[in-house]
Protein backbone atom coordinates (compact mmCIF):
# COMPACT_ATOMS: atom_id res chain seq x y z
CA UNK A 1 -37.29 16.33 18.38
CA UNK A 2 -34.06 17.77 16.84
CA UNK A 3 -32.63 20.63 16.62
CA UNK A 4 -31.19 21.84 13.31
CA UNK A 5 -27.35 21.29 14.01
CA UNK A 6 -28.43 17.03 13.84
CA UNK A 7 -27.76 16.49 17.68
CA UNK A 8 -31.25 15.30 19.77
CA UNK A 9 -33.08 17.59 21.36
CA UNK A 10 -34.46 16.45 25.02
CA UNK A 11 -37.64 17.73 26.40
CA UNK A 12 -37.57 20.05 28.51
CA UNK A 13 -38.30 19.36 32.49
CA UNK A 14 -40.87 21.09 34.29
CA UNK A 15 -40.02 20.94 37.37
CA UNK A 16 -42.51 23.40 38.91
CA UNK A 17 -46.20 22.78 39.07
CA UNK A 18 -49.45 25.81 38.27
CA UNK A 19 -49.54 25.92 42.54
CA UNK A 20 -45.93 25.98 42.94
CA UNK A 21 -46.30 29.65 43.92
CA UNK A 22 -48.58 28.86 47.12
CA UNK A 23 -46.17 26.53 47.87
CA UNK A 24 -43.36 28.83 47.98
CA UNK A 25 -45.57 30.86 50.13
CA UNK A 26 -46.51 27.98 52.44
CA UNK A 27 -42.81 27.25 52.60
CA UNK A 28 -41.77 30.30 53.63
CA UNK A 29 -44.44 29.91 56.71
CA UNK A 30 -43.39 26.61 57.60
CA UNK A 31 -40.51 24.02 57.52
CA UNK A 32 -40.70 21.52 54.25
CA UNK A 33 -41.67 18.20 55.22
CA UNK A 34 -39.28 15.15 54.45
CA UNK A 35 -41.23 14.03 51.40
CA UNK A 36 -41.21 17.79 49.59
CA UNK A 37 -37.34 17.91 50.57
CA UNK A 38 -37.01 14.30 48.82
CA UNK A 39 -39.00 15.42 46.04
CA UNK A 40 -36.65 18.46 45.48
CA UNK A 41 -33.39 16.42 45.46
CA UNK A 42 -35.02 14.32 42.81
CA UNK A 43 -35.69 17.41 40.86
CA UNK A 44 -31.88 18.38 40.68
CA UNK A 45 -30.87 14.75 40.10
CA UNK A 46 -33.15 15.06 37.13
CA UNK A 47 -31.69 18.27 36.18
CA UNK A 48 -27.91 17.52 36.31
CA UNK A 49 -29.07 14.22 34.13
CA UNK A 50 -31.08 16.03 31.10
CA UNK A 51 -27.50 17.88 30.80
CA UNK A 52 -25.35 15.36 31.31
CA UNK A 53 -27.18 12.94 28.61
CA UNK A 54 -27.50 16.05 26.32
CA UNK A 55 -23.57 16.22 26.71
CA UNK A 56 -22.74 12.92 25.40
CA UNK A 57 -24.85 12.96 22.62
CA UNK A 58 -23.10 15.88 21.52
CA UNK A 59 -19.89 15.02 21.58
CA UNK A 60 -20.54 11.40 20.39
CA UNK A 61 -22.54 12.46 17.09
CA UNK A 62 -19.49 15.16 16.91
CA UNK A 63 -16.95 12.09 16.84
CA UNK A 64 -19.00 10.16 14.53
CA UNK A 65 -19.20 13.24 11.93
CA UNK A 66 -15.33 13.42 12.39
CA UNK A 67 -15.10 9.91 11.64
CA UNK A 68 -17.24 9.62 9.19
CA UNK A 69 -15.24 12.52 7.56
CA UNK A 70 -12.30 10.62 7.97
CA UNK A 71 -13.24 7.50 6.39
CA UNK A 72 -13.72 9.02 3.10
CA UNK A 73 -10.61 10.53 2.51
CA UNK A 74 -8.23 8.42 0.86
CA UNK A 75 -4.65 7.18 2.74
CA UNK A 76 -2.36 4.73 1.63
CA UNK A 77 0.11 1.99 2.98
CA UNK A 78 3.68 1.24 0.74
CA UNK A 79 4.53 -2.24 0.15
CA UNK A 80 8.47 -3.39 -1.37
CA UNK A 81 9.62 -1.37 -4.27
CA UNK A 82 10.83 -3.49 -7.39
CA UNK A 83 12.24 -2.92 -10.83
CA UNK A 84 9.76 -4.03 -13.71
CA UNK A 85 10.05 -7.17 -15.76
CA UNK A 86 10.93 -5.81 -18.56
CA UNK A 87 13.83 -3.38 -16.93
CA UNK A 88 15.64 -1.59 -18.77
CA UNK A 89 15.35 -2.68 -22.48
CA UNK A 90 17.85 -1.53 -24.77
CA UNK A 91 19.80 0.66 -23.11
CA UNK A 92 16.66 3.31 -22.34
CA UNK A 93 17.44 5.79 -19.67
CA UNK A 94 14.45 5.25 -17.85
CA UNK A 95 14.03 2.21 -15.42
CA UNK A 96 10.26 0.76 -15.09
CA UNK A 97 9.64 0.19 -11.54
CA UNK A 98 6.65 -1.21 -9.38
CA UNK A 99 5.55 0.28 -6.58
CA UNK A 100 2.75 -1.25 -4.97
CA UNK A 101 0.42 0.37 -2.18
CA UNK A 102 -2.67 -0.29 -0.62
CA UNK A 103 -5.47 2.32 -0.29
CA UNK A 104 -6.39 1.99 3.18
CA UNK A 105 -9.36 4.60 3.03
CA UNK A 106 -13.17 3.55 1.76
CA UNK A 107 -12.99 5.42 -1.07
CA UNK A 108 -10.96 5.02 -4.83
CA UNK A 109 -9.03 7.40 -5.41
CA UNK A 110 -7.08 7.92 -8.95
CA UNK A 111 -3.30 8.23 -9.15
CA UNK A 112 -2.12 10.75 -11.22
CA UNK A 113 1.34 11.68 -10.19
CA UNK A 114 4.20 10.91 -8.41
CA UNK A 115 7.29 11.89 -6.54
CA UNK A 116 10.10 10.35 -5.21
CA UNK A 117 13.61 11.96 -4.25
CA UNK A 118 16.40 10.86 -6.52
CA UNK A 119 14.31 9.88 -9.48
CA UNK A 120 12.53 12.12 -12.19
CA UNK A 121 9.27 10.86 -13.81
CA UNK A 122 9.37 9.70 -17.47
CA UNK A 123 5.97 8.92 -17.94
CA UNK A 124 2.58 9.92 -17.11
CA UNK A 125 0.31 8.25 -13.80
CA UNK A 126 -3.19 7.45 -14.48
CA UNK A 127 -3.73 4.23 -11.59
CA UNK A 128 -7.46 3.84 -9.90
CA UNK A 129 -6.33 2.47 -6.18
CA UNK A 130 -9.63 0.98 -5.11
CA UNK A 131 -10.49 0.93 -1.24
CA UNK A 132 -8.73 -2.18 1.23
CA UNK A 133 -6.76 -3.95 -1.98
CA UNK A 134 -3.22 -3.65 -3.15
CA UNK A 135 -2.81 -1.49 -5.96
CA UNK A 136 0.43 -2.02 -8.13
CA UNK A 137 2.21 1.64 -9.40
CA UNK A 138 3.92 1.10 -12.85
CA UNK A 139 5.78 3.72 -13.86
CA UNK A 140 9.28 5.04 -15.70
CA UNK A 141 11.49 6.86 -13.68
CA UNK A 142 15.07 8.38 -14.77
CA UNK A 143 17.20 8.52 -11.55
CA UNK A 144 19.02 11.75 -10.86
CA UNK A 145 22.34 11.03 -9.97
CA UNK A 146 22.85 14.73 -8.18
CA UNK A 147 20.47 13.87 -5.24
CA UNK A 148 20.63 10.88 -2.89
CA UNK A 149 17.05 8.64 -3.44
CA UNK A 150 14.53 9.26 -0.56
CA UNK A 151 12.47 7.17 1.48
CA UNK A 152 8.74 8.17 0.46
CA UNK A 153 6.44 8.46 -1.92
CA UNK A 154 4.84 12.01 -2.89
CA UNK A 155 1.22 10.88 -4.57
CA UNK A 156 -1.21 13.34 -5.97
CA UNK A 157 -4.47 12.07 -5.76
CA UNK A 158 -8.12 12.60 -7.50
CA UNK A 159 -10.58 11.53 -4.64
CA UNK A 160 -14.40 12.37 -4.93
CA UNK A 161 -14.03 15.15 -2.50
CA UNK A 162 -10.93 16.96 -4.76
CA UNK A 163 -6.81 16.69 -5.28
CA UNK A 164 -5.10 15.50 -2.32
CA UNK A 165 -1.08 15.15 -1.68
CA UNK A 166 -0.18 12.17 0.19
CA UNK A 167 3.26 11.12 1.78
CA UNK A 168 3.67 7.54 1.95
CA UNK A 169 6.81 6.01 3.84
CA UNK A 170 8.50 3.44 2.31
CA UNK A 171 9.40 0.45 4.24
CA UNK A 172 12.94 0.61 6.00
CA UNK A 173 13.62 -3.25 4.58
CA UNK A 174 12.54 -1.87 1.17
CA UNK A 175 15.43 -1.80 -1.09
CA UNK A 176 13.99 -1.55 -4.28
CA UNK A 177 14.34 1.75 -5.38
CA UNK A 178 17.56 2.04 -3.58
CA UNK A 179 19.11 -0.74 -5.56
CA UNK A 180 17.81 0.77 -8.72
CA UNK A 181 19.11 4.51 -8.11
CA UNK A 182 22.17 2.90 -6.76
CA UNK A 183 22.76 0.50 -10.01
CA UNK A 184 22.62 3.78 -12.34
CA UNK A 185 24.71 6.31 -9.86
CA UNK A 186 26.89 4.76 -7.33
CA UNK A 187 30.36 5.31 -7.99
CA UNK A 188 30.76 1.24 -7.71
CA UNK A 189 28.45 0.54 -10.98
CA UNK A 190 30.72 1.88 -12.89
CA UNK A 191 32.66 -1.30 -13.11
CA UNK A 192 29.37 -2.80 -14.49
CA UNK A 193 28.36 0.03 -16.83
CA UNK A 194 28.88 -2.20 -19.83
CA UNK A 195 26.47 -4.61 -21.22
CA UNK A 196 26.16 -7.17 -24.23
CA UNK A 197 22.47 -7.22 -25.78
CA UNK A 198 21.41 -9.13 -28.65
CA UNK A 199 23.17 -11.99 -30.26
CA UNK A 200 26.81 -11.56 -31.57
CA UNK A 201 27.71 -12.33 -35.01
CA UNK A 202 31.00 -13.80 -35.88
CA UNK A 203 33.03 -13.91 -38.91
CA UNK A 204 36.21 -15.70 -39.56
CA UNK A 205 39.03 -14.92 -42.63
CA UNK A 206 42.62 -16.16 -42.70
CA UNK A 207 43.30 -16.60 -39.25
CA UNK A 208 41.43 -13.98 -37.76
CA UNK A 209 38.09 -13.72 -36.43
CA UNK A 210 35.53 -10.74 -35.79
CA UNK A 211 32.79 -9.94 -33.31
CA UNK A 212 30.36 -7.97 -33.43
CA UNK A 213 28.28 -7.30 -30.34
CA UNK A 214 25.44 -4.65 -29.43
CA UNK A 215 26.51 -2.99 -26.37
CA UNK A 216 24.50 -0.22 -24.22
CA UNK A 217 24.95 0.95 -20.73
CA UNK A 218 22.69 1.02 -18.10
CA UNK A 219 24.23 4.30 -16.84
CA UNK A 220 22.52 7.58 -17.21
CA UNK A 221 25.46 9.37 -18.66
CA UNK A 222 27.23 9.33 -21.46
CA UNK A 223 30.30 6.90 -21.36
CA UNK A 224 33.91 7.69 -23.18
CA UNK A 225 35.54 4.65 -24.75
CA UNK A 226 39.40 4.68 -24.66
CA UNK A 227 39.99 1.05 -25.25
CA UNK A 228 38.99 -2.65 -25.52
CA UNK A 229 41.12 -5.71 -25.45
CA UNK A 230 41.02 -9.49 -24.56
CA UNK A 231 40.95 -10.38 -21.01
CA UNK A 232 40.85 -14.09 -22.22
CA UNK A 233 43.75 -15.62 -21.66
CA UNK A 234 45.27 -17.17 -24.75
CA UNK A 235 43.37 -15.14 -27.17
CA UNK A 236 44.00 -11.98 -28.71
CA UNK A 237 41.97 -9.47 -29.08
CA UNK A 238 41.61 -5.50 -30.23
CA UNK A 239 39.02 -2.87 -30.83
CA UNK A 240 37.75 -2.34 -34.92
CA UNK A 241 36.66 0.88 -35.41
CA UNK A 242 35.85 1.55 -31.45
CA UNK A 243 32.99 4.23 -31.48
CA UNK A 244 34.42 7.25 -29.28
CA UNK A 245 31.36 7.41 -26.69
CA UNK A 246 28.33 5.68 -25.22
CA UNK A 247 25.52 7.63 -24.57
CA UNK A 248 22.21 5.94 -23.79
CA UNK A 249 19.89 5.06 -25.03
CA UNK A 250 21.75 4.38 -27.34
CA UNK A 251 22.94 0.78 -28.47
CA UNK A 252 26.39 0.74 -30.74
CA UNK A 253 28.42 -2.19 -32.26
CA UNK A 254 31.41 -3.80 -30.51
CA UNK A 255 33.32 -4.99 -32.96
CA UNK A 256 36.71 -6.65 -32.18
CA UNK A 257 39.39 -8.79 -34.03
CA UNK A 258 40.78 -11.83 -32.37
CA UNK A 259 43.78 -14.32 -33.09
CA UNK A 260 44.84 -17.30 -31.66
CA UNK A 261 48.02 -16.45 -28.78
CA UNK A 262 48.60 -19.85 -27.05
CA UNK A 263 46.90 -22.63 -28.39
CA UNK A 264 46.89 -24.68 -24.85
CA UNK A 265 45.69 -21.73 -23.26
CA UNK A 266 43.12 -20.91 -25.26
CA UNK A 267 41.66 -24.24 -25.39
CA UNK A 268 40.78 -24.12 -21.75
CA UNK A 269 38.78 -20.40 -22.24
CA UNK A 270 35.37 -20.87 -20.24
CA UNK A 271 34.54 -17.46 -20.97
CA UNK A 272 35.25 -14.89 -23.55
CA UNK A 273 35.53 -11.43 -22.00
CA UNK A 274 37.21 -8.15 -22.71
CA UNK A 275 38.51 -4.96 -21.08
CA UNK A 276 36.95 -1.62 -21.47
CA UNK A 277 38.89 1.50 -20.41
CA UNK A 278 36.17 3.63 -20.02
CA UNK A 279 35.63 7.51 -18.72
CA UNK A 280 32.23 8.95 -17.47
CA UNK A 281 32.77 13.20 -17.53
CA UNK A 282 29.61 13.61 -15.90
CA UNK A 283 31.43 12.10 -12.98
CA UNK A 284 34.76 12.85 -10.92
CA UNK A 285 35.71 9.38 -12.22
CA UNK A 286 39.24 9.07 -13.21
CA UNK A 287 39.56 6.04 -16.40
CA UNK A 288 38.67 2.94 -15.42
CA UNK A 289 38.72 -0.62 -16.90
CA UNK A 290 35.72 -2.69 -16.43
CA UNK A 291 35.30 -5.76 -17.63
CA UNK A 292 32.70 -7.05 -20.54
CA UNK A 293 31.13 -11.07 -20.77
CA UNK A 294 30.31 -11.78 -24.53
CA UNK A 295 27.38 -14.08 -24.62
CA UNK A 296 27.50 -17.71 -24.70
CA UNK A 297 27.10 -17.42 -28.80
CA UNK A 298 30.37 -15.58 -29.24
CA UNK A 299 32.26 -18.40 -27.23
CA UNK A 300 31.07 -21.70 -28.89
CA UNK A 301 32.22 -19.49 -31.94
CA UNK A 302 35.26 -18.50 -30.81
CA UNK A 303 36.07 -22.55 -29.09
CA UNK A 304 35.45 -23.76 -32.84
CA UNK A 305 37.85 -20.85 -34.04
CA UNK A 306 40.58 -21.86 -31.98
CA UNK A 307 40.48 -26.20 -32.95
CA UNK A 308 40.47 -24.33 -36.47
CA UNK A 309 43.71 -22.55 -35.92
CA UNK A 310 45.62 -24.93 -33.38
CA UNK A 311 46.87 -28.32 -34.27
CA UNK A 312 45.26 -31.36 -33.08
């Protein structure tokens, strides 16, 4: 039998027979004989057990409806943080990460958004994070250089039961989104802000040559340029038409015009690279000079330049 609430219902003892009232009268004429005091101390034993077994049942098919509860919900574990393969292309403002969790409930549950301090979303979440198998997060986030990244993940979730928020914790070795909010906003990047992309062209014309190279930033503000010049010894090398600002995601021209200095000097150049004094308002930042690699193109170009100009 069971009653209505699910929990087993035990029969009810009878403890007292149809005669049991002559023998309450017979007992209160005369003392109880050891088997009818044996009897009733079997009786209680058998009470105090129907209650005690109807106790545990209780509170274990509570436990298991608790559990069971609990086992559909969805929860999740965060695995190492990483920046996406294809990065940052061209100079975007927003960084593709991967963020990969595992759902550690028995249900899937659907991704739809996502939070993390320091970062803004640039891009819709739409992820299905099957039960007890890692799940990989892509996403494009802009970091905001105003507020210092956090350590968890904020997920909104679509389960079968409804919407649930869920606070992950990131792993204290993970670095991943660190590195990335760090690389667009620490005060220290700045001296990497700067970046060649795409193949430079070169052109040469009575002693001179000119480069042109696409340059973006991998910054999230706009960047002031004051000046560019050779840092390659033996070579010089000025700004053509410098464009006044960088602002991503935008890619510009770097074009620059270079002569021959020292011939000896020149002819030992392993690298061709240039200094860019540089200014970020957004930033209490006062002009700074970073330095700029032009790709391995521009220098076999620029090596048969200089056995062009300089004397055998």
């Amino acid at each position: 039998m069971t009653h209505r609430d699910g929990i087993p219902e035990l029969p009810t003892v009878n403890l007292d027979s149809s005669d049991s009232g002559a023998r309450d009268d017979a007992a209160s004429r005369e003392p109880r004989s050891w088997d009818e005091r044996r009897r009733g101390a079997v009786r209680t034993f058998s009470v105090a057990l129907v209650l005690a077994v109807g106790f545990v049942l209780g509170v274990v098919v509570t436990d298991a409806r608790q559990t069971a509860s609990a086992e559909h919900e969805v929860a999740f574990f965060a695995g190492a943080s990483y920046q996406g393969a294809l990065g940052n292309p061209q100079g975007q403002r927003a960084v593709r990460v991967n963020m990969p969790v595992v759902n550690v409930g028995t249900v899937a549950g659907r991704i739809t958004d996502l939070w993390v301090r320091g970062f803004e979303l640039a891009e819709d979440v739409n992820v299905i994070a099957e039960p007890h198998v890692w799940t990989t997060i892509r996403a494009s986030v802009v970091p905001d250089c105003d507020v210092r990244v956090g350590h968890e993940l904020h997920l909104t979730v679509q389960a079968p039961d409804g919407i649930h928020e869920r606070v992950v914790a990131l792993q204290a070795a993970d670095t991943g989104l660190a590195s990335v909010w760090s690389e667009r906003c620490d005060a220290r990047s700045i001296f990497h802000a700067l970046r060649p992309t795409g193949i430079t062209m070169v052109t040469t014309d009575d002693g001179t040559a000119v480069t042109t190279t696409p340059l973006r930033t991998d910054l999230v503000e706009e960047i002031v340029l004051h000046d560019v010049h050779s840092q390659t010894a033996g070579l010089s090398g000025i700004a053509v038409d410098l464009p006044p600002s960088l602002e991503p995601p935008r890619t510009v021209a770097l074009q620059l015009r270079w002569t021959v200095a020292d011939c000896a000097t020149a002819r030992q150049a392993s690298e061709l690279q240039v200094g860019a004094t540089i200014e970020i308002p957004a930033r209490d930042i006062p002009s700074t000079t970073t330095t700029v690699a032009l790709p391995t193109d521009a220098l076999v170009a620029m090596v048969r330049f200089v056995e062009s100009q300089c004397p055998p």
